[in-house]
Protein backbone atom coordinates (compact mmCIF):
# COMPACT_ATOMS: atom_id res chain seq x y z
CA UNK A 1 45.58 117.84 81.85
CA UNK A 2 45.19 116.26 78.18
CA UNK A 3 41.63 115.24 77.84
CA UNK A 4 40.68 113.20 74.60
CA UNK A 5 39.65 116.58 72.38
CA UNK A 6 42.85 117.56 72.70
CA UNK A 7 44.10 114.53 70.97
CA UNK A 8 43.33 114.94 67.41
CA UNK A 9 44.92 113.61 64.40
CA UNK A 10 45.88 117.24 63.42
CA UNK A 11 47.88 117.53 66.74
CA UNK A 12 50.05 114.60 66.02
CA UNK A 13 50.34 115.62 62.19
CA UNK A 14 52.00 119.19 63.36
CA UNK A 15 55.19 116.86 65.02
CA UNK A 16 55.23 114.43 62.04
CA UNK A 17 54.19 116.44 58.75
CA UNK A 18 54.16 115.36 55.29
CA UNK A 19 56.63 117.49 53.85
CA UNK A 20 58.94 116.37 56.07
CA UNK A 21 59.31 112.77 54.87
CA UNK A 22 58.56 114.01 51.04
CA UNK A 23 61.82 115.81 51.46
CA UNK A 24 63.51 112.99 53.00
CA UNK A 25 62.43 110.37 50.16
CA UNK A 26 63.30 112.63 47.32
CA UNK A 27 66.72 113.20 49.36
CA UNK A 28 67.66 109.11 49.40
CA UNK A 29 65.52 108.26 46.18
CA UNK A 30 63.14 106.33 47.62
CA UNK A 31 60.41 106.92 45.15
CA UNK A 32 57.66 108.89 45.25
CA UNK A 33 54.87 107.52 44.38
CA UNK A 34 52.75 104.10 44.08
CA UNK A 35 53.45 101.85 41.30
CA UNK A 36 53.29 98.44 40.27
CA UNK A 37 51.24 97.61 43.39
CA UNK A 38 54.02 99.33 45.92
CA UNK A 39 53.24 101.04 48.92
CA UNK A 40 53.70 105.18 48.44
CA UNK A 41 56.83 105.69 50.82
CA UNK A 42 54.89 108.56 52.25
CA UNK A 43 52.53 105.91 53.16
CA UNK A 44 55.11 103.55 54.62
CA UNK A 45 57.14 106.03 56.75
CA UNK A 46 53.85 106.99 58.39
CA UNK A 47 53.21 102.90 58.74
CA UNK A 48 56.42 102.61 60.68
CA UNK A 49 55.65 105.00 63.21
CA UNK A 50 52.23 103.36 63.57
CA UNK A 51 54.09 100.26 64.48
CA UNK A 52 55.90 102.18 67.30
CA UNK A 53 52.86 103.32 68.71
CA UNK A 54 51.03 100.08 68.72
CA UNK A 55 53.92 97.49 69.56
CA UNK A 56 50.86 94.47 70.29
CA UNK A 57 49.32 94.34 67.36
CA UNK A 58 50.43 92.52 64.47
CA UNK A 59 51.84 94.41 60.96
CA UNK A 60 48.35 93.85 59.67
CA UNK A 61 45.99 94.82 62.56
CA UNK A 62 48.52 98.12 62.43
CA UNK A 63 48.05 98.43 58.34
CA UNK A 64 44.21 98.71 59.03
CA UNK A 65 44.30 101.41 61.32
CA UNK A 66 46.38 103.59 59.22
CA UNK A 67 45.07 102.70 55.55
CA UNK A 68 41.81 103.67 57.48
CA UNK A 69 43.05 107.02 58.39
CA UNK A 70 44.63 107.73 55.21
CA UNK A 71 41.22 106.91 53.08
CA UNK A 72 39.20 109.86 54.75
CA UNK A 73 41.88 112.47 53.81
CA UNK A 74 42.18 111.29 50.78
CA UNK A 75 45.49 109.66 50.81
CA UNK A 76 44.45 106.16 49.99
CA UNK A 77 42.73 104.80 46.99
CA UNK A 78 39.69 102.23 47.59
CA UNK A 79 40.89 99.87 45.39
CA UNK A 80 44.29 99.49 47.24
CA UNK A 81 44.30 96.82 49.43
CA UNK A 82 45.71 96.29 52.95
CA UNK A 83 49.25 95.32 52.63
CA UNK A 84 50.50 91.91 53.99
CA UNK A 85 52.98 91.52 56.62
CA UNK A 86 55.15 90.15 53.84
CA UNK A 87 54.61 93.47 51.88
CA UNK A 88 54.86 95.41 54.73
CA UNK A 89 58.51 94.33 55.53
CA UNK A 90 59.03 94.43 51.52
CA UNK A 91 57.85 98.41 51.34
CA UNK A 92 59.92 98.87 54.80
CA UNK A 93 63.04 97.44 52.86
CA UNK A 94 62.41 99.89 50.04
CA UNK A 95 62.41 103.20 51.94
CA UNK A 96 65.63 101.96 53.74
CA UNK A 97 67.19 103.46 56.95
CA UNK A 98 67.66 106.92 56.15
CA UNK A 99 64.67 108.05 55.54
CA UNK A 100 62.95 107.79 58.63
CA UNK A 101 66.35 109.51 59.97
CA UNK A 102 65.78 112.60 58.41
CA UNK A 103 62.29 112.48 59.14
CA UNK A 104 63.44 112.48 62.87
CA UNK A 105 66.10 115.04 62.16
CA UNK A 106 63.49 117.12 60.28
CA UNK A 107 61.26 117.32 62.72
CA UNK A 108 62.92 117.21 66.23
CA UNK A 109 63.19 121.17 66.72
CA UNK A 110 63.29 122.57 70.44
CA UNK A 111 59.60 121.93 71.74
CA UNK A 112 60.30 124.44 75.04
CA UNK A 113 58.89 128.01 74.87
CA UNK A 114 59.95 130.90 77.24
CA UNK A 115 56.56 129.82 78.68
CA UNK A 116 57.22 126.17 79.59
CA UNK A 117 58.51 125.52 83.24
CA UNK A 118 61.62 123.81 84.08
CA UNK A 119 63.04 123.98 80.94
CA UNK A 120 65.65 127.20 81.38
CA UNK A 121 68.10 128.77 82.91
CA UNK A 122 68.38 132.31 82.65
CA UNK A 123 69.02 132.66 79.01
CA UNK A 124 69.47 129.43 77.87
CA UNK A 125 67.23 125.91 77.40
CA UNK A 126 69.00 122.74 79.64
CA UNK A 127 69.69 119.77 77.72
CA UNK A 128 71.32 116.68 78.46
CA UNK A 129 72.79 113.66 76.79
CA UNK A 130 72.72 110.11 77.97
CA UNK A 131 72.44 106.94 76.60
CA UNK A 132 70.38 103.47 76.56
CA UNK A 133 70.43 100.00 74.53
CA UNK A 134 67.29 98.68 72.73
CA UNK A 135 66.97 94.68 72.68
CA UNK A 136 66.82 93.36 69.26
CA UNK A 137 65.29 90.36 66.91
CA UNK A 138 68.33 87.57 68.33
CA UNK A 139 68.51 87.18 64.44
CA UNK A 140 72.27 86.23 62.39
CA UNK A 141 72.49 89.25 60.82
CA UNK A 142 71.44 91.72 63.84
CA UNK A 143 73.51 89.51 66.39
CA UNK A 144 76.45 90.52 63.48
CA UNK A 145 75.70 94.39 62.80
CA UNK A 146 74.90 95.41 66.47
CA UNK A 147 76.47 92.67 68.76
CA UNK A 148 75.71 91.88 71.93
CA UNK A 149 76.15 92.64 75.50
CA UNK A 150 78.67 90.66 77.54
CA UNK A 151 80.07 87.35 76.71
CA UNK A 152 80.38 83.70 77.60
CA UNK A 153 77.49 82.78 80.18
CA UNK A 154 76.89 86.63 81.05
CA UNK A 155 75.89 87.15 77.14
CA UNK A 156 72.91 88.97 76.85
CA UNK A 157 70.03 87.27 75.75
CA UNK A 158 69.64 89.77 72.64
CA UNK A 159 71.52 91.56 70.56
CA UNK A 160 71.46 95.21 71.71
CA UNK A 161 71.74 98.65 69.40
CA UNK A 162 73.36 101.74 71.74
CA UNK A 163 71.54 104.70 71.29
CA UNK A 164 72.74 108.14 72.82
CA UNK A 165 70.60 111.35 72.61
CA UNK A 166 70.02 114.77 73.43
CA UNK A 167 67.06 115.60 74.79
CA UNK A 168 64.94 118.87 76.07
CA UNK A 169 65.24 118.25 79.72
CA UNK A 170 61.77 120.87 81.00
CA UNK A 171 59.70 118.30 77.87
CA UNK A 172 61.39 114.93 78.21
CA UNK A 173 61.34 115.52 73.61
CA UNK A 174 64.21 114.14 72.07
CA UNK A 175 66.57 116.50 69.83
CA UNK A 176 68.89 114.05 67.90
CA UNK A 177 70.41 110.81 68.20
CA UNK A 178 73.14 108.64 67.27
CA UNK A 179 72.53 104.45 66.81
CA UNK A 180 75.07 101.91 66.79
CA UNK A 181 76.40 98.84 67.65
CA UNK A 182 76.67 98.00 71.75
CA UNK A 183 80.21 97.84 71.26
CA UNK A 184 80.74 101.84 69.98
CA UNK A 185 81.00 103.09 73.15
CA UNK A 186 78.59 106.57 74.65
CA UNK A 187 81.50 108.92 74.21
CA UNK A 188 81.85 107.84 70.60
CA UNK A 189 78.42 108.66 69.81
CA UNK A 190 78.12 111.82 72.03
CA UNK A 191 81.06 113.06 70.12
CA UNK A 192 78.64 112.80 66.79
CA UNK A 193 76.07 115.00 68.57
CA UNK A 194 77.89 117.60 70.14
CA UNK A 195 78.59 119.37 66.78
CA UNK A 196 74.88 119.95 66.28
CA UNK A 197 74.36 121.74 69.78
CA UNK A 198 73.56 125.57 69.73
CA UNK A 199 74.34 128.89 71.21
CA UNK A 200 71.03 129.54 73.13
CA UNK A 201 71.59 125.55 74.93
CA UNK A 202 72.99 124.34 78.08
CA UNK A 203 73.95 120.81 77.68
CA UNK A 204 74.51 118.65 81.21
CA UNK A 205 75.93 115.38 81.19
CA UNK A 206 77.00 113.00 83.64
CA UNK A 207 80.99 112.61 84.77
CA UNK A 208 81.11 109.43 81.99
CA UNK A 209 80.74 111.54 79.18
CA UNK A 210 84.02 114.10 79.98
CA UNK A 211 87.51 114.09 78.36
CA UNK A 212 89.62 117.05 77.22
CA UNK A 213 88.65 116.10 73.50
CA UNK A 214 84.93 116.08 74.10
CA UNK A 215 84.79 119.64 76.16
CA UNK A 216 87.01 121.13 73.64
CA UNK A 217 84.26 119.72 70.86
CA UNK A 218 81.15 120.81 72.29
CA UNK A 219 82.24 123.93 73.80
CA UNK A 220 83.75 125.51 70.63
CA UNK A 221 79.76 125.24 69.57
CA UNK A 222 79.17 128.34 71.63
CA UNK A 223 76.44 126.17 73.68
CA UNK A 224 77.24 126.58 77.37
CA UNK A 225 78.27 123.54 79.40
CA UNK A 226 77.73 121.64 82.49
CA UNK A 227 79.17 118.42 83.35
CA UNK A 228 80.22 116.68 86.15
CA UNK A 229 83.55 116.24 86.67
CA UNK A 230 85.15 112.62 86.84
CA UNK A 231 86.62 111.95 90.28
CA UNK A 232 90.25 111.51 89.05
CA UNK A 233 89.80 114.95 87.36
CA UNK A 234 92.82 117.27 88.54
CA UNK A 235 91.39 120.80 89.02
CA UNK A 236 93.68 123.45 90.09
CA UNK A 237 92.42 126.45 91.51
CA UNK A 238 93.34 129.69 89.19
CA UNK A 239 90.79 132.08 91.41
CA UNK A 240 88.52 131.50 94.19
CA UNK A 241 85.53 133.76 92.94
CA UNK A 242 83.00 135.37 95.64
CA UNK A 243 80.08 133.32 95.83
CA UNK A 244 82.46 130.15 96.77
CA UNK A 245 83.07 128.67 93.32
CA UNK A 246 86.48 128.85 91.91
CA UNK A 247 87.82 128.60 88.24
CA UNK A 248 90.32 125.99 86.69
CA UNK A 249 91.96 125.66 83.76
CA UNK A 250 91.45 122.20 81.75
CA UNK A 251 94.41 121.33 80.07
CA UNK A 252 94.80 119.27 76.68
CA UNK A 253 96.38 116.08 78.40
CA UNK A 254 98.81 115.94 75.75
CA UNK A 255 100.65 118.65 77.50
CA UNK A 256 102.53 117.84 80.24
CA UNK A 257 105.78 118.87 82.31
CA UNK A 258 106.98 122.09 82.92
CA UNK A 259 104.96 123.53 79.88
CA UNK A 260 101.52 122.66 82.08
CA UNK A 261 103.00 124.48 84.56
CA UNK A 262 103.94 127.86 82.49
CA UNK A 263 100.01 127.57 81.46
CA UNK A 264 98.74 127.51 84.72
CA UNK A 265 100.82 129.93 85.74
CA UNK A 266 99.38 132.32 82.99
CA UNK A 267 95.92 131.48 83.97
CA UNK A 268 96.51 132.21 87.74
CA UNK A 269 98.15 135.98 86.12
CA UNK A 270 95.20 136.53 83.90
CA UNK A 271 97.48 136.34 80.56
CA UNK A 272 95.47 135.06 77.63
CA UNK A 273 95.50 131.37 77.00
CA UNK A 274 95.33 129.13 73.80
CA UNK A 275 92.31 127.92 73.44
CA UNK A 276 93.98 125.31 71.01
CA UNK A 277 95.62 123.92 74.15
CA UNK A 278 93.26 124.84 77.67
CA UNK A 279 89.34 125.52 78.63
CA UNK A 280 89.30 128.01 81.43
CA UNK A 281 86.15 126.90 83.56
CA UNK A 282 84.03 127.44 86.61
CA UNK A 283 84.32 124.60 89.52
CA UNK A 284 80.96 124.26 91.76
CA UNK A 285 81.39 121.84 94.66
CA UNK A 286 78.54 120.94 96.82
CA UNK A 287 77.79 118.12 98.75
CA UNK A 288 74.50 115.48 98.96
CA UNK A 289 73.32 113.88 101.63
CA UNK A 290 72.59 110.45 101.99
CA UNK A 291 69.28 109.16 102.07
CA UNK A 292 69.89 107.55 105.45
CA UNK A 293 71.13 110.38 107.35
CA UNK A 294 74.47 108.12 108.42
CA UNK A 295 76.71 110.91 107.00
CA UNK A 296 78.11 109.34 103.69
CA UNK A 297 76.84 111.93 101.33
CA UNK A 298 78.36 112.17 98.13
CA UNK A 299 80.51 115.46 96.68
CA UNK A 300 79.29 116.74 93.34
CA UNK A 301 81.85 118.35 91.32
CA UNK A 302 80.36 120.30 88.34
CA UNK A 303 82.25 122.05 85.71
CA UNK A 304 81.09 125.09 83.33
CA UNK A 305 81.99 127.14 80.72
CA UNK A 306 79.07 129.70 82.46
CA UNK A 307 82.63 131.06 84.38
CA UNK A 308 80.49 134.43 85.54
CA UNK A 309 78.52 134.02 88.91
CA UNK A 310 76.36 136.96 87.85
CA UNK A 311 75.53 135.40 84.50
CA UNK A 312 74.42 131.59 86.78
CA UNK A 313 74.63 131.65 90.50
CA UNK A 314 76.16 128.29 91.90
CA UNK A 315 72.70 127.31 93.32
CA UNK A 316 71.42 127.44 90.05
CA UNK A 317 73.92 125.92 88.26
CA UNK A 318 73.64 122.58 90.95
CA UNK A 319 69.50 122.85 90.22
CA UNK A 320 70.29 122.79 86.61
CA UNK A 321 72.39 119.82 86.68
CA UNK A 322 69.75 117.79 88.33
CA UNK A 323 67.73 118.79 85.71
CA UNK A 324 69.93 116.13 83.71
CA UNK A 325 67.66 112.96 85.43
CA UNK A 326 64.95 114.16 82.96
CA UNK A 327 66.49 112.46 80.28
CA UNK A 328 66.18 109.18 82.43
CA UNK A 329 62.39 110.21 82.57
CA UNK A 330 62.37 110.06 78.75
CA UNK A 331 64.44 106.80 78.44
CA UNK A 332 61.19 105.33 80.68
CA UNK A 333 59.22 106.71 78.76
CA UNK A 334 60.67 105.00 75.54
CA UNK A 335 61.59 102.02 76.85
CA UNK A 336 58.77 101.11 79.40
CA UNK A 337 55.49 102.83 78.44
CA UNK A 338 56.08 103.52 74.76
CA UNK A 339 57.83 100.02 73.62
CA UNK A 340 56.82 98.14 76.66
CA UNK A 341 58.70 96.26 79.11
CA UNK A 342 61.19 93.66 78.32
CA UNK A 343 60.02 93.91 75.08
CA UNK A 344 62.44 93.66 71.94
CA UNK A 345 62.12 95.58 68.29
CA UNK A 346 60.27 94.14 65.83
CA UNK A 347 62.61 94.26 62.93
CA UNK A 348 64.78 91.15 61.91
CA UNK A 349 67.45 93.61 59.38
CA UNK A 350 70.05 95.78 60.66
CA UNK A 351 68.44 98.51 58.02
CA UNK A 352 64.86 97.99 59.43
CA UNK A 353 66.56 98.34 63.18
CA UNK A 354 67.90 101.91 62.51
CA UNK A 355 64.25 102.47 60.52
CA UNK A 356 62.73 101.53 63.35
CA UNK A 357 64.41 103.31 65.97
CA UNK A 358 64.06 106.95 64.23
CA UNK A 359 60.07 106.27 63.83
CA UNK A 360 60.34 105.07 67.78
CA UNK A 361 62.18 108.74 68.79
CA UNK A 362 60.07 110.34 66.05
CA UNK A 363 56.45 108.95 67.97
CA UNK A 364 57.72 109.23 71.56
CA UNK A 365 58.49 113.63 70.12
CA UNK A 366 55.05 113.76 69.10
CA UNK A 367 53.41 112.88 72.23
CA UNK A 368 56.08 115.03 73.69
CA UNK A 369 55.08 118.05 72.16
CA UNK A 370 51.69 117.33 72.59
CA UNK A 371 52.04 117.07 76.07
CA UNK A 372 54.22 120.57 76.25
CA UNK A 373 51.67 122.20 74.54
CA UNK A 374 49.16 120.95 77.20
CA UNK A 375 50.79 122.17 80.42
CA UNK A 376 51.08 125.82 78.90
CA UNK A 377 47.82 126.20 78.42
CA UNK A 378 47.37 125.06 81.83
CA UNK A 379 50.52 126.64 82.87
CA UNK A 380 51.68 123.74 84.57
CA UNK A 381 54.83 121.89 84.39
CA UNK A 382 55.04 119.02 81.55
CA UNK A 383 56.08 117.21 84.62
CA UNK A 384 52.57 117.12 85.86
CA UNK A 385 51.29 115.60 83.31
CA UNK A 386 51.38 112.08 82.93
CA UNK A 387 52.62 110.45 79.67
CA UNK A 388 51.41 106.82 80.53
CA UNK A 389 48.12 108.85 80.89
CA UNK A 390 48.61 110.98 77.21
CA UNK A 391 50.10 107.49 75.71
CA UNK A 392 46.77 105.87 76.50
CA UNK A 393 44.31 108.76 75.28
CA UNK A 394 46.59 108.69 71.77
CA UNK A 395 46.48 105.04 71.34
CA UNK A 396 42.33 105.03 72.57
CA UNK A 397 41.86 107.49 69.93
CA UNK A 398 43.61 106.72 67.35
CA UNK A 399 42.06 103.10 67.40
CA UNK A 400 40.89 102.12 63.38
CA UNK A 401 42.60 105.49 62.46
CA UNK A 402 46.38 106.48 61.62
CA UNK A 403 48.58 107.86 64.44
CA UNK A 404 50.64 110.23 61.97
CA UNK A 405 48.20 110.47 58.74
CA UNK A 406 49.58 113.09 55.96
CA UNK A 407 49.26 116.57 56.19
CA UNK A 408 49.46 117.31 52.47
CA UNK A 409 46.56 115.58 50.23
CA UNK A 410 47.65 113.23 46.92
């Protein structure tokens, strides 16, 4: 449980710290420091990520809190005054979009231990990637940089940014992230994030998000993967292995005819195969059952580079890929407790949308970690603890104070 102690400004500084955005302004020349009456970007990024955290109160009302928090450690002279609306947007426009996207970069490390529950198998920490839209300002220049959902009378009311993420399925915290517009489709910004995946991770995703091109990218990461397979998915069997499963050999699509055939033919012999051309993989089949009991359960077809059953049993390969709904627990968590329902972004700029959503993933990490760091001490499951709960203590607390307040002085 997360009781109100627990929620000090020095928790939520460890996610978010100082250096972190110093390096990212010096990075994109954003200025360092405050002159001719402008907001410190320092001062700014943290501004933005107050705005995330309290999306009902006005620029101003936010301002207050944090220029409160930011005078008792020193960060804010007295004769500053509380930025405008007007100047808040201004100083927003100055740090630009990239800034608070290496702040998110730069600070979204892998939040499990080998302590927390539910967030490994065996050896290696389950991930999984999915993807969700964020409503936007229905303003000219958004409606042209992002687009909307839909056309004619079916047009979405808003225009929509797609966002696709990895995320740290035992702690709901999100890892990295690709924005666009709606019309860049989920594999075209999954492809951007499987480069950045790691040896010691198991990423899951669901049967949208394979093709030949995008299991050939992420696997050659050395992360280990589990997807579901799409129904119209050819798998030939190369062996049938002993606890049921089988392995398969995924073919670049690009080859076909009689030279598929030779390849398959080498698999099923054992001769070495080019992994320029073919995948070999594990198959797991297993079947759910319907919620009514009327005997329509659906098949589940997983694939997996994990091809040894000693290495992953099949039952624990099918537990892991459940696993993958956590991410949906994190996209609530964004969307409905964090932003709100139904409710759209504030910003009115393509620039200030991208801004906006890194210091939205960037807030919803911190109160990930902080709730991670709760359920080991308690050895529960991060699972157990409620975030609408935690989101509530953080925003009670934090009232006439900064959310994410320096951790450097000057």
């Amino acid at each position: 449980m997360v009781t109100p102690d627990q929620v000090s400004l020095g928790v939520l500084v460890s996610s978010v710290p100082r250096d972190v955005i110093d390096t990212a302004v010096a990075a994109h020349g954003a200025g360092a420091k405050r002159s001719g009456g402008k907001l410190p970007p320092h001062v700014v990024a943290y501004l933005t990520m107050a705005l995330c955290l309290f999306p009902d109160d006005d620029y101003e009302e936010v301002a207050t809190r944090v220029t409160g928090a930011l005078s008792r450690i020193g960060c804010w002279d007295a004769s500053w005054q509380v930025p405008t609306a007007s100047g808040i947007t201004q100083a927003r426009k100055r740090l630009g979009p990239r800034v608070m996207a290496d702040v998110f970069e730069g600070v979204a490390q892998a939040v499990a231990t080998a302590d927390t529950r539910g967030a490994w198998l065996r050896r290696w920490r389950v991930l999984a990637i999915d993807g969700f839209d964020a409503d936007l300002e229905d303003t000219e220049d958004n409606a042209e940089a992002f687009g909307y959902a839909g056309s004619g009378d079916n047009r979405s009311a808003y225009p929509k940014a797609r966002v696709v993420a990895l995320a740290e399925c035992g702690t709901h915290a999100f890892l990295a992230a690709e924005v666009d517009a709606y019309a860049v489709g989920e594999k075209t910004l999954a492809n951007r994030l499987y480069p950045r995946l790691l040896p010691d991770e198991l990423l899951t995703a669901d049967r949208n998000f394979y093709s030949w091109h995008a299991w050939d990218l992420a696997s050659r990461t050395g992360a280990a993967l589990l997807w579901r397979a799409p129904t119209q998915l050819g798998l030939p069997v190369v062996r049938v292995l002993h606890d049921g499963t089988y392995t398969t050999v995924l073919v670049n699509p690009k080859i076909r005819g009689r030279r598929r055939e030779r390849i398959l033919a080498a698999a099923r012999a054992g001769d070495d195969l080019d992994p320029q051309e073919t995948h070999l993989a594990r198959v797991v089949e297993y079947d759910v059952p319907d919620r009514d009991g009327n005997g329509t359960g659906e098949l589940i077809v997983l694939l997996s580079t994990i091809t040894d059953p000693a290495a992953a049993g099949a039952d624990e390969l099918a537990a892991s890929y459940h696993q993958r709904w956590e991410e949906e627990t994190a996209n609530d968590q964004l969307k409905t407790h964090l932003r709100g329902p139904g409710r759209v972004l504030r910003s009115r700029l393509p620039d200030l949308v991208r801004q906006e959503i890194c210091a939205w993933l960037a807030v919803h990490y911190a109160i990930a970690v902080l709730i991670a760091r709760a359920a080991e001490s308690a050895d529960l499951d991060p699972d157990r603890i409620s975030f609408t709960r935690v989101l509530r203590i953080v925003r009670r607390t934090a009232t006439g104070t900064a959310a994410f307040p320096p951790s450097g002085l000057g």
